[in-house]
C-alpha atoms as a PDB file:
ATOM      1  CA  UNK A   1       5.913 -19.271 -49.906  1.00  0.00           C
ATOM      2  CA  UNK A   2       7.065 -18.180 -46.083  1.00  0.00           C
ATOM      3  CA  UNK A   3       4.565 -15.879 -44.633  1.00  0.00           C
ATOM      4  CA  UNK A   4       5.136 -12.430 -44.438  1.00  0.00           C
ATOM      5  CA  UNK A   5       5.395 -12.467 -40.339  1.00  0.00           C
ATOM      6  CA  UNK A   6       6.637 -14.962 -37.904  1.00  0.00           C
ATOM      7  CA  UNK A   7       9.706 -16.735 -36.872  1.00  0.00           C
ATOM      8  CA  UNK A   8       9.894 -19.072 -39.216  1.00  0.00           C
ATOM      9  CA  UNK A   9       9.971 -16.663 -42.313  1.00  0.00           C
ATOM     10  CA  UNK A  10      12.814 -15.302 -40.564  1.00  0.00           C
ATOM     11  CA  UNK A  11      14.929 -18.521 -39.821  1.00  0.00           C
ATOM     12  CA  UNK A  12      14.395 -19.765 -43.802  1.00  0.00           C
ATOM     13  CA  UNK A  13      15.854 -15.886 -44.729  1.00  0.00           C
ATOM     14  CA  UNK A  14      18.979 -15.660 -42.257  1.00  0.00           C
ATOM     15  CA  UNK A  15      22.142 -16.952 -42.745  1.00  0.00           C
ATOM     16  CA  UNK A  16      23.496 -17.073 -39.345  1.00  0.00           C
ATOM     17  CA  UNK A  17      22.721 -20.303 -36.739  1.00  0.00           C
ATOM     18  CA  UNK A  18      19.217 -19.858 -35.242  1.00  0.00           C
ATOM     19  CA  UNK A  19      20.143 -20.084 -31.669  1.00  0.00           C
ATOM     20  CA  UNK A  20      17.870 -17.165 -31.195  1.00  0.00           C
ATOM     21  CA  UNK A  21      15.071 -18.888 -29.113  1.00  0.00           C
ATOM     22  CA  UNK A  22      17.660 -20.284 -26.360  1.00  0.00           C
ATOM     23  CA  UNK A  23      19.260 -16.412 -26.048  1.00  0.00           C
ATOM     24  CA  UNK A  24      15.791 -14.643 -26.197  1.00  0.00           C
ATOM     25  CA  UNK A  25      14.554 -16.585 -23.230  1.00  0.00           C
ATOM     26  CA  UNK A  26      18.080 -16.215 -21.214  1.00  0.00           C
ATOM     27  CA  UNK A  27      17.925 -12.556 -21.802  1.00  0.00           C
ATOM     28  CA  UNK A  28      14.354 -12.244 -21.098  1.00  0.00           C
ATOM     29  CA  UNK A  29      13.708 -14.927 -17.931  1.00  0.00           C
ATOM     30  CA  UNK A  30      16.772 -15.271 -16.445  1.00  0.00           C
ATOM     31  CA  UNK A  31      18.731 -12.148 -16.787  1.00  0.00           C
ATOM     32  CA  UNK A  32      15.575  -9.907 -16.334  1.00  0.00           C
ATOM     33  CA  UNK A  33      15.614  -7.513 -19.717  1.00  0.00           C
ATOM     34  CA  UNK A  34      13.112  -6.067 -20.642  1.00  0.00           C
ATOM     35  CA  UNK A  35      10.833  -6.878 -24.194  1.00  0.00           C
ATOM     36  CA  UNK A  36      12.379  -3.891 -25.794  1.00  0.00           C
ATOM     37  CA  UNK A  37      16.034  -4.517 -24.386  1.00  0.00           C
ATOM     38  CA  UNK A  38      15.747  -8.275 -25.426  1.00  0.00           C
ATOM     39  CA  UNK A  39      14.184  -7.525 -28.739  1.00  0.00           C
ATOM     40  CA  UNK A  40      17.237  -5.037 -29.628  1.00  0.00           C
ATOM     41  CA  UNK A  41      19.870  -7.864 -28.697  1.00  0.00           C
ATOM     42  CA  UNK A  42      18.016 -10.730 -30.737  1.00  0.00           C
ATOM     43  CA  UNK A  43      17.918  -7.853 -33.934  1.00  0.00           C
ATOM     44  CA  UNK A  44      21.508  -7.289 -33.255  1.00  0.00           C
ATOM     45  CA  UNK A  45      22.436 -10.715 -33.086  1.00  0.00           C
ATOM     46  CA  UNK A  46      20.450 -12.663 -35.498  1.00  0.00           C
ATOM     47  CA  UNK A  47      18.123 -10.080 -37.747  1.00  0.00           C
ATOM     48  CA  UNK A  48      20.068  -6.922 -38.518  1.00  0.00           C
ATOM     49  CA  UNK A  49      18.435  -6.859 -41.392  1.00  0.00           C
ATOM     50  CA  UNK A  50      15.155  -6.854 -40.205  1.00  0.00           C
ATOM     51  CA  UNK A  51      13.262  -3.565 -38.772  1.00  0.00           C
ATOM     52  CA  UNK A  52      12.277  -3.730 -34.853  1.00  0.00           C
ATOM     53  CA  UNK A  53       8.748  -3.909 -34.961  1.00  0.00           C
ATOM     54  CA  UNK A  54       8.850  -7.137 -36.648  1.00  0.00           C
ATOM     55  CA  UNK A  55      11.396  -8.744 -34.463  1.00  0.00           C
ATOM     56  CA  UNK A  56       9.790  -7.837 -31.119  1.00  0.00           C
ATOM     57  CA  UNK A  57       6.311  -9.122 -32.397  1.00  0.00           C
ATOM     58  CA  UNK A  58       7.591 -12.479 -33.101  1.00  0.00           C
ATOM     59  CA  UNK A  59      10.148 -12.499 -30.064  1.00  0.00           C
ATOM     60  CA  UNK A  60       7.137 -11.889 -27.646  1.00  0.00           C
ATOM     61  CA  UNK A  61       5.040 -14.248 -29.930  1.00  0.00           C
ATOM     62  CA  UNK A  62       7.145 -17.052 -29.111  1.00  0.00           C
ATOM     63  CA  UNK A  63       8.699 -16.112 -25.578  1.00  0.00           C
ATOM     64  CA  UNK A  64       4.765 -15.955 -24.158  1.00  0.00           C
ATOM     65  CA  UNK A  65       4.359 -19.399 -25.727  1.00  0.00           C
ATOM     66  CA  UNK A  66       7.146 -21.477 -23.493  1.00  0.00           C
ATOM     67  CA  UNK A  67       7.016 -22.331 -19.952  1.00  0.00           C
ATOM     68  CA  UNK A  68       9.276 -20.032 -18.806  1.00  0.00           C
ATOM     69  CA  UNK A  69       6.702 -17.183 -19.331  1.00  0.00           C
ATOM     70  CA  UNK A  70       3.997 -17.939 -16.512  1.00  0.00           C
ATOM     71  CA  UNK A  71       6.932 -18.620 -13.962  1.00  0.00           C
ATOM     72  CA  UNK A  72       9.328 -15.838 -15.099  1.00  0.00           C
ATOM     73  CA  UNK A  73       6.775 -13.189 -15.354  1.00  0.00           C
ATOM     74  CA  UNK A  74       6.843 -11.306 -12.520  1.00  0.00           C
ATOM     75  CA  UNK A  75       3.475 -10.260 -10.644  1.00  0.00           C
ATOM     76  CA  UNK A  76       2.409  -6.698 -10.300  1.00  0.00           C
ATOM     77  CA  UNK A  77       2.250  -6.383  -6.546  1.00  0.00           C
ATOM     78  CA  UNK A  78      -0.792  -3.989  -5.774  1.00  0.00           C
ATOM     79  CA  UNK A  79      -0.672  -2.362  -2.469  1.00  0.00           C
ATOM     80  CA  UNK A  80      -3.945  -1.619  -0.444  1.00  0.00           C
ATOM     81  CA  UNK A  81      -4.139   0.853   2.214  1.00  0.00           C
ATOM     82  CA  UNK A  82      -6.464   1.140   4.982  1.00  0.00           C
ATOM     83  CA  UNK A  83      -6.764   4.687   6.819  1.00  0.00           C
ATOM     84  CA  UNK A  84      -7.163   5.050  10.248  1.00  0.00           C
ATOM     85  CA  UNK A  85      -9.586   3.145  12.167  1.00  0.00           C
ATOM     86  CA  UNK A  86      -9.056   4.270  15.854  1.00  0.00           C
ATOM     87  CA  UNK A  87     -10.671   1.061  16.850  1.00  0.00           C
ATOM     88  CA  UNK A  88     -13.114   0.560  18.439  1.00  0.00           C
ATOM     89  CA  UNK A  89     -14.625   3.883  17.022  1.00  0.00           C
ATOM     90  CA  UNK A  90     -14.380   2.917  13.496  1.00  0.00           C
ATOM     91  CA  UNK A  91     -16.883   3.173  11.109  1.00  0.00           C
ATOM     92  CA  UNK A  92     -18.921  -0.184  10.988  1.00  0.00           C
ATOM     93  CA  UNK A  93     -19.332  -0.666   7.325  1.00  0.00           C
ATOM     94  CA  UNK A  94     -15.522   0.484   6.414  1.00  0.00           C
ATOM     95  CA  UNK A  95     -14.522  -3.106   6.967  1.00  0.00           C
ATOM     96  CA  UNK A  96     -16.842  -3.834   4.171  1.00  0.00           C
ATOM     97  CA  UNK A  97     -15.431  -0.964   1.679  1.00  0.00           C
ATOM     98  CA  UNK A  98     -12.295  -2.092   2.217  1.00  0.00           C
ATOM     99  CA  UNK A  99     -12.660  -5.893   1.426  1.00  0.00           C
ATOM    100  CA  UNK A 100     -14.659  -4.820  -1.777  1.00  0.00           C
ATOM    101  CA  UNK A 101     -12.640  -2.421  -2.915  1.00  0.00           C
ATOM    102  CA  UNK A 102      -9.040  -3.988  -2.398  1.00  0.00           C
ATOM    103  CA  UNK A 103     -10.531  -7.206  -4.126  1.00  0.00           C
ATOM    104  CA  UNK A 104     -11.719  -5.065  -7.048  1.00  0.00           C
ATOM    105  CA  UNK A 105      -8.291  -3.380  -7.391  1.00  0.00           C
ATOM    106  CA  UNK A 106      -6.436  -6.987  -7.425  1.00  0.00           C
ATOM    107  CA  UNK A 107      -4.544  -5.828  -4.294  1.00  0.00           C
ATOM    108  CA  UNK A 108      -1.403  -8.381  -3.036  1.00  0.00           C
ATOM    109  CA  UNK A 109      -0.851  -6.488   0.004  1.00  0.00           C
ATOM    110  CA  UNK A 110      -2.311  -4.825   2.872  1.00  0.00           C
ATOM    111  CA  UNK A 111      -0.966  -2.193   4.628  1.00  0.00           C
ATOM    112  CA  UNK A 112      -2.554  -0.403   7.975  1.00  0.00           C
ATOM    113  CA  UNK A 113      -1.379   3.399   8.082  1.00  0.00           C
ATOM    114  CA  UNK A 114      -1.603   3.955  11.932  1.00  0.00           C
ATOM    115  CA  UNK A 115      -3.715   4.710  14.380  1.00  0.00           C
ATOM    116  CA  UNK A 116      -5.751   1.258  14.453  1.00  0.00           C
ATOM    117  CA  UNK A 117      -6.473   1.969  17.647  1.00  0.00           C
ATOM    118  CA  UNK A 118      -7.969   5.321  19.629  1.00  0.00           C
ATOM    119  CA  UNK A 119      -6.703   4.674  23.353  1.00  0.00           C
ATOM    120  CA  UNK A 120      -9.541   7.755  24.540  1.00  0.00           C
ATOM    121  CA  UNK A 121      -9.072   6.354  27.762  1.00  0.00           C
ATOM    122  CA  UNK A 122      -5.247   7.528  28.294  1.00  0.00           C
ATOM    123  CA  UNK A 123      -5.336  11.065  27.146  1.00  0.00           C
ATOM    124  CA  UNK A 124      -4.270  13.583  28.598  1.00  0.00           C
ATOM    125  CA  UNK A 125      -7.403  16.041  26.963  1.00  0.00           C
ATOM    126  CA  UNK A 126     -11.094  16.490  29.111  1.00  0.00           C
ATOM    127  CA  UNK A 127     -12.597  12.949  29.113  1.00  0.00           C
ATOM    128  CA  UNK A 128     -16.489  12.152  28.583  1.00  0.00           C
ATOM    129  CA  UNK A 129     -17.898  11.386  31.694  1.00  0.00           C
ATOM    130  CA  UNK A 130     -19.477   7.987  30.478  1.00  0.00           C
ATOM    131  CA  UNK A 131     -16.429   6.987  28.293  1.00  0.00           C
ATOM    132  CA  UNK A 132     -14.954   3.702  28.815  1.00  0.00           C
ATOM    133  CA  UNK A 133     -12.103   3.169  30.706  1.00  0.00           C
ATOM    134  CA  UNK A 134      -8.723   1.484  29.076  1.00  0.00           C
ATOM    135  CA  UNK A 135      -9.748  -2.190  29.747  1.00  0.00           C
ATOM    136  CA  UNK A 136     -13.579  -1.725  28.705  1.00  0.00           C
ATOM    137  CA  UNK A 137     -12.231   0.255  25.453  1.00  0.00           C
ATOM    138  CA  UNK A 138      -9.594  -2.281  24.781  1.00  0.00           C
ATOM    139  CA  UNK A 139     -12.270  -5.370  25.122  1.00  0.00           C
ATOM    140  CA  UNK A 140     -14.130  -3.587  22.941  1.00  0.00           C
ATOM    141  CA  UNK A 141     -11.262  -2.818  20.078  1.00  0.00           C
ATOM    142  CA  UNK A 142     -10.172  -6.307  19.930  1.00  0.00           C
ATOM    143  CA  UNK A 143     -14.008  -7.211  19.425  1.00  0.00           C
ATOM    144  CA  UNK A 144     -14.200  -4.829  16.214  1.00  0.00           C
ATOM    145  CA  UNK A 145     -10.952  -5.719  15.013  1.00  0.00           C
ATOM    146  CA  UNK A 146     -12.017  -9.502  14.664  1.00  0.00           C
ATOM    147  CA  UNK A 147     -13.444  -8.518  10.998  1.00  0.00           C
ATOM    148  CA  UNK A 148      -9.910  -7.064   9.643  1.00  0.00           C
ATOM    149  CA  UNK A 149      -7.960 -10.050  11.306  1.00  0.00           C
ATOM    150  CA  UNK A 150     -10.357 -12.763   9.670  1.00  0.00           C
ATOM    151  CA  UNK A 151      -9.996 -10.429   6.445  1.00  0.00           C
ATOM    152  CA  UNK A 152      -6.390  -9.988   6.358  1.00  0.00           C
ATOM    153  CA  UNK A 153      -4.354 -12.844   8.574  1.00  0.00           C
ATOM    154  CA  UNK A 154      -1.086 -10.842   6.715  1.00  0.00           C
ATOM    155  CA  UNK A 155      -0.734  -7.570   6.891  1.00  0.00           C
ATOM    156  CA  UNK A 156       1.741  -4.663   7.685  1.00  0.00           C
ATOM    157  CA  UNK A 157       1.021  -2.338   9.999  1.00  0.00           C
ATOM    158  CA  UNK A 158       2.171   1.101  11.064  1.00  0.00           C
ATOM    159  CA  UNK A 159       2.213   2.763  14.535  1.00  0.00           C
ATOM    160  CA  UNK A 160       0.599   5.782  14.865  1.00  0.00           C
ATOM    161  CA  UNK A 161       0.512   8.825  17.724  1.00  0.00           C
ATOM    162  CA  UNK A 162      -2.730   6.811  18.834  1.00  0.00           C
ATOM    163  CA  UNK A 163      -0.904   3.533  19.431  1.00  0.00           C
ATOM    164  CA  UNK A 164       1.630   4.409  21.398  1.00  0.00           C
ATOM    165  CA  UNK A 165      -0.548   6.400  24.145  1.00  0.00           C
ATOM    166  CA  UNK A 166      -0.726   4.109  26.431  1.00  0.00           C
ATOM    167  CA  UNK A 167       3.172   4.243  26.341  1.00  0.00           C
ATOM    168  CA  UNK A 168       3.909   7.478  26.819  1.00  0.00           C
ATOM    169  CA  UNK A 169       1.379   7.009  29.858  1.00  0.00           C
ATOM    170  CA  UNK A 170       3.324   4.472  31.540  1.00  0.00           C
ATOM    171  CA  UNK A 171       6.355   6.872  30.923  1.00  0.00           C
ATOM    172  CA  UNK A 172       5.137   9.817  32.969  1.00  0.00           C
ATOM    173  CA  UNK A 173       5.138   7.706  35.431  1.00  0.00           C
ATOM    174  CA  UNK A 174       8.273   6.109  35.445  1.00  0.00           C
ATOM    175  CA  UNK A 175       7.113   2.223  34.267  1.00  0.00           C
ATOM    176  CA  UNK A 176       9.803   1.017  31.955  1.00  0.00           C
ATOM    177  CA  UNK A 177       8.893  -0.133  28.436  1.00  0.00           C
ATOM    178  CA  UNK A 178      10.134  -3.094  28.468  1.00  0.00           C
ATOM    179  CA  UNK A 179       8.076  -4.646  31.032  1.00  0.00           C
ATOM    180  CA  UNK A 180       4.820  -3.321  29.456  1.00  0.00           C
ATOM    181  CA  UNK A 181       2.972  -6.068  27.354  1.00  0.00           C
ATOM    182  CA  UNK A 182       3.874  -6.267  23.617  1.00  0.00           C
ATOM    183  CA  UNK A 183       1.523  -4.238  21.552  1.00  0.00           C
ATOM    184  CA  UNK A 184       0.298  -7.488  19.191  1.00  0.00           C
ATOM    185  CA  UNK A 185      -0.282  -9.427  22.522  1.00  0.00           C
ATOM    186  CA  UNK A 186      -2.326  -6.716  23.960  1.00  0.00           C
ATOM    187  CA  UNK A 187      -4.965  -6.497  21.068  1.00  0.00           C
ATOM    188  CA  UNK A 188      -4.372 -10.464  19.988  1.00  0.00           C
ATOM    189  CA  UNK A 189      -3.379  -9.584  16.686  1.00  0.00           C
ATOM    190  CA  UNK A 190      -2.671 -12.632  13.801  1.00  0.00           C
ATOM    191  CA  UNK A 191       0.634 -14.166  13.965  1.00  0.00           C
ATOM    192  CA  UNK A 192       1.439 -12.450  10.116  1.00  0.00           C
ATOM    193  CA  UNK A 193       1.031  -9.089  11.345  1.00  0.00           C
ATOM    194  CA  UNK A 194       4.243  -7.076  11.264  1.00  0.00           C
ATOM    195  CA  UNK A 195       5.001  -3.587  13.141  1.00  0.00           C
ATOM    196  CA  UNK A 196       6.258  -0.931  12.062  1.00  0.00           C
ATOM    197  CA  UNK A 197       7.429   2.320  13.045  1.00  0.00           C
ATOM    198  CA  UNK A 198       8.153   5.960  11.120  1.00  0.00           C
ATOM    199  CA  UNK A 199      11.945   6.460  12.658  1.00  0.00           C
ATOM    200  CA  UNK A 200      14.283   3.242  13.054  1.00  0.00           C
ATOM    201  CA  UNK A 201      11.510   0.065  11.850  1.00  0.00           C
ATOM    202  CA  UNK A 202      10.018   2.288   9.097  1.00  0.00           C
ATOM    203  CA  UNK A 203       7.768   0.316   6.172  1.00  0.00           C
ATOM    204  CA  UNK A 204       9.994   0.995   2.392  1.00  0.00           C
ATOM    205  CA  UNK A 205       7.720  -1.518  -0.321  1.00  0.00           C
ATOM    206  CA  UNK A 206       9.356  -0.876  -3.983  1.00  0.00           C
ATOM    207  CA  UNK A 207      10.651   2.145  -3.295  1.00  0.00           C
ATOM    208  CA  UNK A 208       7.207   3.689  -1.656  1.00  0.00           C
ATOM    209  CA  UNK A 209       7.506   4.833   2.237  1.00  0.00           C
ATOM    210  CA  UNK A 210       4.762   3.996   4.256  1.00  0.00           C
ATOM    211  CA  UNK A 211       4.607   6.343   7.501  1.00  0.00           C
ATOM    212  CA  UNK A 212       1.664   7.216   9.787  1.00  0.00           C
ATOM    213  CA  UNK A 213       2.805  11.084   9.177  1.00  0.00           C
ATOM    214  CA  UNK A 214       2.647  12.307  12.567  1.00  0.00           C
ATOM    215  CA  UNK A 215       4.666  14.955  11.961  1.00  0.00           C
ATOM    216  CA  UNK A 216       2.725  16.443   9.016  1.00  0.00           C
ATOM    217  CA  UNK A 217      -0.367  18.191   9.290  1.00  0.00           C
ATOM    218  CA  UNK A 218      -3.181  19.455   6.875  1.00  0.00           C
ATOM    219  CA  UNK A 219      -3.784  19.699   3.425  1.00  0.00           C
ATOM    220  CA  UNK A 220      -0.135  19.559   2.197  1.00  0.00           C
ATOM    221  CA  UNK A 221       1.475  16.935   5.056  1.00  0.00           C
ATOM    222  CA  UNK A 222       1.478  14.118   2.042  1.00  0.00           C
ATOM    223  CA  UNK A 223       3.143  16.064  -0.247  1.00  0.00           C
ATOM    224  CA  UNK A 224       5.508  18.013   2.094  1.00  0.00           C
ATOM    225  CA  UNK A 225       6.533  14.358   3.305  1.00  0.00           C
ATOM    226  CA  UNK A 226       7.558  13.170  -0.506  1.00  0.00           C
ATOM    227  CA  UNK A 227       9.647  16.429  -1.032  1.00  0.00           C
ATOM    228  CA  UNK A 228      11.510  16.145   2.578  1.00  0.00           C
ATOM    229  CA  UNK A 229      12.067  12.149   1.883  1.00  0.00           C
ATOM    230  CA  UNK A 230      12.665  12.467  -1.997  1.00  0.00           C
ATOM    231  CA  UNK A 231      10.566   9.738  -2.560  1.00  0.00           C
ATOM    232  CA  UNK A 232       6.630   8.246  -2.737  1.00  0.00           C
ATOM    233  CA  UNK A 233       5.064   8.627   0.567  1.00  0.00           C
ATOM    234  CA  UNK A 234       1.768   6.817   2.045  1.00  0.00           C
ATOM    235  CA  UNK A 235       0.609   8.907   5.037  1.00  0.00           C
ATOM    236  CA  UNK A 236      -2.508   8.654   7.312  1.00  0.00           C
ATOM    237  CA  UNK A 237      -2.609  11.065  10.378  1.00  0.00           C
ATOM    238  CA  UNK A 238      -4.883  13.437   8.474  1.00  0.00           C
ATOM    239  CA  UNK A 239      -8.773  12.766   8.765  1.00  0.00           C
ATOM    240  CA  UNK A 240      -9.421  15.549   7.189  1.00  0.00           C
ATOM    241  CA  UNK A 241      -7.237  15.224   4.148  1.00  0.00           C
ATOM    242  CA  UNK A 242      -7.179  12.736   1.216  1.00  0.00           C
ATOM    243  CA  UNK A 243      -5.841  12.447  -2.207  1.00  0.00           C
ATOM    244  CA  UNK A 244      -2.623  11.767  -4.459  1.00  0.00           C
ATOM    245  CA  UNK A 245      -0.389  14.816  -5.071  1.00  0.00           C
ATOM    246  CA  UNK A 246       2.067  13.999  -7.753  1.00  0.00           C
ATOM    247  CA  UNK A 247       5.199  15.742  -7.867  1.00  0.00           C
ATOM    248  CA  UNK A 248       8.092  15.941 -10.612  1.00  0.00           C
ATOM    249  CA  UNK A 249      11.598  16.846 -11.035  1.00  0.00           C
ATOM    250  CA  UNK A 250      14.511  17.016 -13.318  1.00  0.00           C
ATOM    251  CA  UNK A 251      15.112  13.231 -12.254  1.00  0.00           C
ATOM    252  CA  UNK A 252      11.876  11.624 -10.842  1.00  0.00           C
ATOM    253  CA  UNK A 253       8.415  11.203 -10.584  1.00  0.00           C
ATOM    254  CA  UNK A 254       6.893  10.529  -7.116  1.00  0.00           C
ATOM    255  CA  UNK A 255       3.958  11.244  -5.194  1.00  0.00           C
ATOM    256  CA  UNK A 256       2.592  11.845  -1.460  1.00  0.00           C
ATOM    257  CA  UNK A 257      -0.641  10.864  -0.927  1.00  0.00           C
ATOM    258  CA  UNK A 258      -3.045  10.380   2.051  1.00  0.00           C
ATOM    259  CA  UNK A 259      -5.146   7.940   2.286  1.00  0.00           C
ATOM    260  CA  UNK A 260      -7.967   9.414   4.931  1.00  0.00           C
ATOM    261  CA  UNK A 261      -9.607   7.536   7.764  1.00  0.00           C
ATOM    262  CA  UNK A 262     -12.216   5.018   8.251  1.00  0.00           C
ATOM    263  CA  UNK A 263     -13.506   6.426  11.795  1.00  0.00           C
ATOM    264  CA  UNK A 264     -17.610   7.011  12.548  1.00  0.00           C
ATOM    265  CA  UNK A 265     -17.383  10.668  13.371  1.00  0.00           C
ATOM    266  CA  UNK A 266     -20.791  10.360  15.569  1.00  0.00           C
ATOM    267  CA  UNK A 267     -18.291   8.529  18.599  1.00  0.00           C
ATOM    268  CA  UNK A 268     -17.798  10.541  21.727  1.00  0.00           C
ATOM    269  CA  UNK A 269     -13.940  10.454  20.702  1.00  0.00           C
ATOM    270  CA  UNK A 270     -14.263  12.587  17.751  1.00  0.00           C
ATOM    271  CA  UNK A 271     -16.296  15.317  19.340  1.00  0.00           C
ATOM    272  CA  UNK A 272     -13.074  17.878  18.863  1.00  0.00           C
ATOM    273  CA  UNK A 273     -14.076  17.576  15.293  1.00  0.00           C
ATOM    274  CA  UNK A 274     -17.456  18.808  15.814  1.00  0.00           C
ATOM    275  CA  UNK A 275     -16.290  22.301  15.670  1.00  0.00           C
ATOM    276  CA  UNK A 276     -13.661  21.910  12.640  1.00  0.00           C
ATOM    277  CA  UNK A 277     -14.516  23.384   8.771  1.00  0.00           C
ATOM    278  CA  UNK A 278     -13.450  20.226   7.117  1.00  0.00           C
ATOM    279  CA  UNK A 279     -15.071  16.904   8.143  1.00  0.00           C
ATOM    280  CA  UNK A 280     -13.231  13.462   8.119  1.00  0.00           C
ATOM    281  CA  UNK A 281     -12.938  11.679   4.403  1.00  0.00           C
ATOM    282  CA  UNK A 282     -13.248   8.427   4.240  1.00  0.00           C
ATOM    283  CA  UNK A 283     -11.502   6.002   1.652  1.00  0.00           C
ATOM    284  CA  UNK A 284      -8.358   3.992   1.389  1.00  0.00           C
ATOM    285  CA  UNK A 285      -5.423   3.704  -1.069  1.00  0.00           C
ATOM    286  CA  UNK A 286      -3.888   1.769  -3.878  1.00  0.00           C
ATOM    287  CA  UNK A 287      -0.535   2.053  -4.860  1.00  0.00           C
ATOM    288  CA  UNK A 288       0.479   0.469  -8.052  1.00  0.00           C
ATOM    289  CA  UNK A 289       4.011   1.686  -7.954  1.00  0.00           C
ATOM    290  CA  UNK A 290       6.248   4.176  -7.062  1.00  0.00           C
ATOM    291  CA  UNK A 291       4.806   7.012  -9.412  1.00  0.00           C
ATOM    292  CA  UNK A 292       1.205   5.450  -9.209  1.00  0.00           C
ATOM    293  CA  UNK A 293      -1.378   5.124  -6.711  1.00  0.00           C
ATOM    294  CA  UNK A 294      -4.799   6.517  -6.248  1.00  0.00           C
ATOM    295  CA  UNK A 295      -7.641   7.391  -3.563  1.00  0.00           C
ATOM    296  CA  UNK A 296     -10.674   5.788  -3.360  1.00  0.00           C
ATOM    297  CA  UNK A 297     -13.627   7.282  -1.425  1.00  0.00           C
ATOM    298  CA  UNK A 298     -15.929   5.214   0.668  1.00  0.00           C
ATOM    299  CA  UNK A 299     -19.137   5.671  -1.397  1.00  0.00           C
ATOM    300  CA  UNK A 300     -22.855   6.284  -0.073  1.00  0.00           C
ATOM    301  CA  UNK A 301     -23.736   3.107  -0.102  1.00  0.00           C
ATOM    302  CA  UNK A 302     -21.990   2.252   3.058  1.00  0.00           C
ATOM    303  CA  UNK A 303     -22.941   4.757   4.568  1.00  0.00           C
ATOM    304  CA  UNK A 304     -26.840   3.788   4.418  1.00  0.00           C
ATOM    305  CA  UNK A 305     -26.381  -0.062   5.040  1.00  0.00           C
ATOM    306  CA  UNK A 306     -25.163  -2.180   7.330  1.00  0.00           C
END
C-alpha cells in the first residue's frame, strides 16, 4: 500500500509522464518562481487532481533534497548600519556594540551613514581654545578609525555635512577641488571602501536609499525623507533622533528610519548639545528589506566598560 503522502504515492496514482522533478527544479532554480508559483504549475501540470497543500509539501520535500537547493537559494542579505561617529570624538566602546550586534543580527553588509568624521577644526562656529587643529584632529581620527577598518575591510560609506568641511573651506578661498587630496587617501581608508554621496553617487541596496539626510531635521526627517523619495530611507544626520517609522499606502509599504549616532557627548565638539532638551541616542540599524528594518540601542553595558 502507497503511503498516504509523498511523491511516490503520487507518481503510482497519475497517469500522465512524471517529468515533474526536471520542471519543478527549472521553475524553481533557474527561472526564479517562487514555492507557491512553482507548486501551482507542477498541480496544473501533473496533479490536477490533487489539492495544493499536498503538492507543495512534497514539491519542497524533494526540491530541498537536490543540489540545486544550497546553490540556487538565494541569501538574505542583512544590512547593518552604523550612525555617526564624527571620528575622532566617537564613543570608545561603540566599535564594540557594533561588531556584537551586527554579528548577532547575521548582517552581510555594512553601511556608514555619514559623518565618520567631525572636522571641529574647519568650522566656521567659536572654536575651543585648546582644540586641535586639522592635522592633530586628523592624526587622531585615522588612529580611532583603525578598529572599524580592521572590523569591516568592505564597507559602503556615505558623505555627510561633516565630511565635506574641509571642502567647502578650501572653496571660500578659491582652492579648486580637484587638486585637494582624495577623501579615502586623506584618512587611509581600506581599499573596499566605496563613497557615496546623497545627490548624483547616492547608495540604492534592494530598493532601500541610504542618505546621510542633511537636509532633514528632527524627529520626523526619516520619515519626511521616505514620503518625498517614495521609497525606504536610511538616514543619519539626527543625533537626537532614532527609530523606524513605517509608512503605508494604497500600493506600498516602506519605511524611514534613523539610525542615531555613536558620538561620546562629553568631547569639546559636542558642547552645542549641552544646552539641547533631547540628548544624543545611540544605536545602529538593520535592515532586512525594503519594508523591514529595526533600531537597536547601544545598551548600558557599554557604557560602563571599556
Amino acid at each position: 500500500q502507497c503511503e498516504t503522502l509523498g511523491w511516490a504515492s503520487l507518481e503510482y496514482r497519475q497517469e500522465k509522464p512524471m517529468g515533474w522533478k526536471e520542471d519543478a527544479k527549472r521553475l524553481r532554480f533557474i527561472e526564479g518562481l517562487s514555492w507557491t508559483e512553482t507548486t501551482a504549475e507542477i498541480r496544473r501540470q501533473y496533479f490536477p487532481g490533487e489539492d495544493t497543500q499536498t503538492v507543495r509539501e512534497i514539491v519542497r520535500g524533494y526540491l530541498r533534497r537536490v543540489p540545486e537547493y544550497k546553490i540556487g537559494k538565494p541569501q538574505q542579505e542583512v544590512i547593518g548600519v552604523v550612525g555617526d561617529l564624527h571620528a575622532p570624538f566617537a564613543h570608545p566602546n561603540y566599535i564594540h556594540f557594533i561588531k556584537d550586534t551586527f554579528k548577532q543580527h547575521g548582517v552581510t553588509r555594512v553601511v556608514f551613514i555619514g559623518d565618520l568624521f567631525d572636522h571641529y577644526s574647519y568650522s566656521r562656529f567659536i572654536k575651543k581654545p585648546l582644540a586641535m587643529n586639522p592635522r592633530q584632529e586628523k592624526e587622531m581620527a585615522i588612529e580611532q578609525m583603525q578598529d572599524y577598518y580592521k572590523a569591516f575591510p568592505v564597507a559602503d560609506v556615505c558623505l555627510g555635512n561633516h565630511d565635506i568641511r574641509y571642502i567647502e573651506r578650501a572653496e571660500e578661498f578659491g582652492i579648486d577641488e580637484e587638486i585637494i587630496k582624495d577623501f579615502k587617501d586623506i584618512y587611509k581608508m581600506p581599499k573596499g571602501w566605496t563613497i557615496y554621496d546623497e545627490y548624483e553617487n547616492f547608495l540604492m541596496i534592494n530598493d532601500v536609499l541610504y542618505i546621510h539626510g542633511s537636509a532633514y531635521n528632527g524627529k520626523d526627517g526619516a520619515k519626511q525623507a521616505a514620503l518625498n523619495e517614495q521609497m525606504s530611507v536610511v538616514m543619519g544626520h539626527g543625533h537626537s533622533f532614532a527609530g523606524v517609522f513605517p509608512i503605508a499606502n494604497k500600493r506600498k509599504l516602506m519605511f524611514g528610519m534613523n539610525v542615531g549616532c555613536g558620538i561620546s557627548i562629553s568631547e569639546y565638539a559636542f558642547a552645542y548639545n549641552k544646552k539641547d532638551k533631547f540628548r544624543p541616542l545611540l544605536g545602529c540599524g538593520i535592515v532586512f528589506n525594503s519594508n523591514y528594518a529595526i533600531w537597536v540601542p547601544m545598551g548600558g553595558q557599554y557604557f560602563r566598560h571599556k
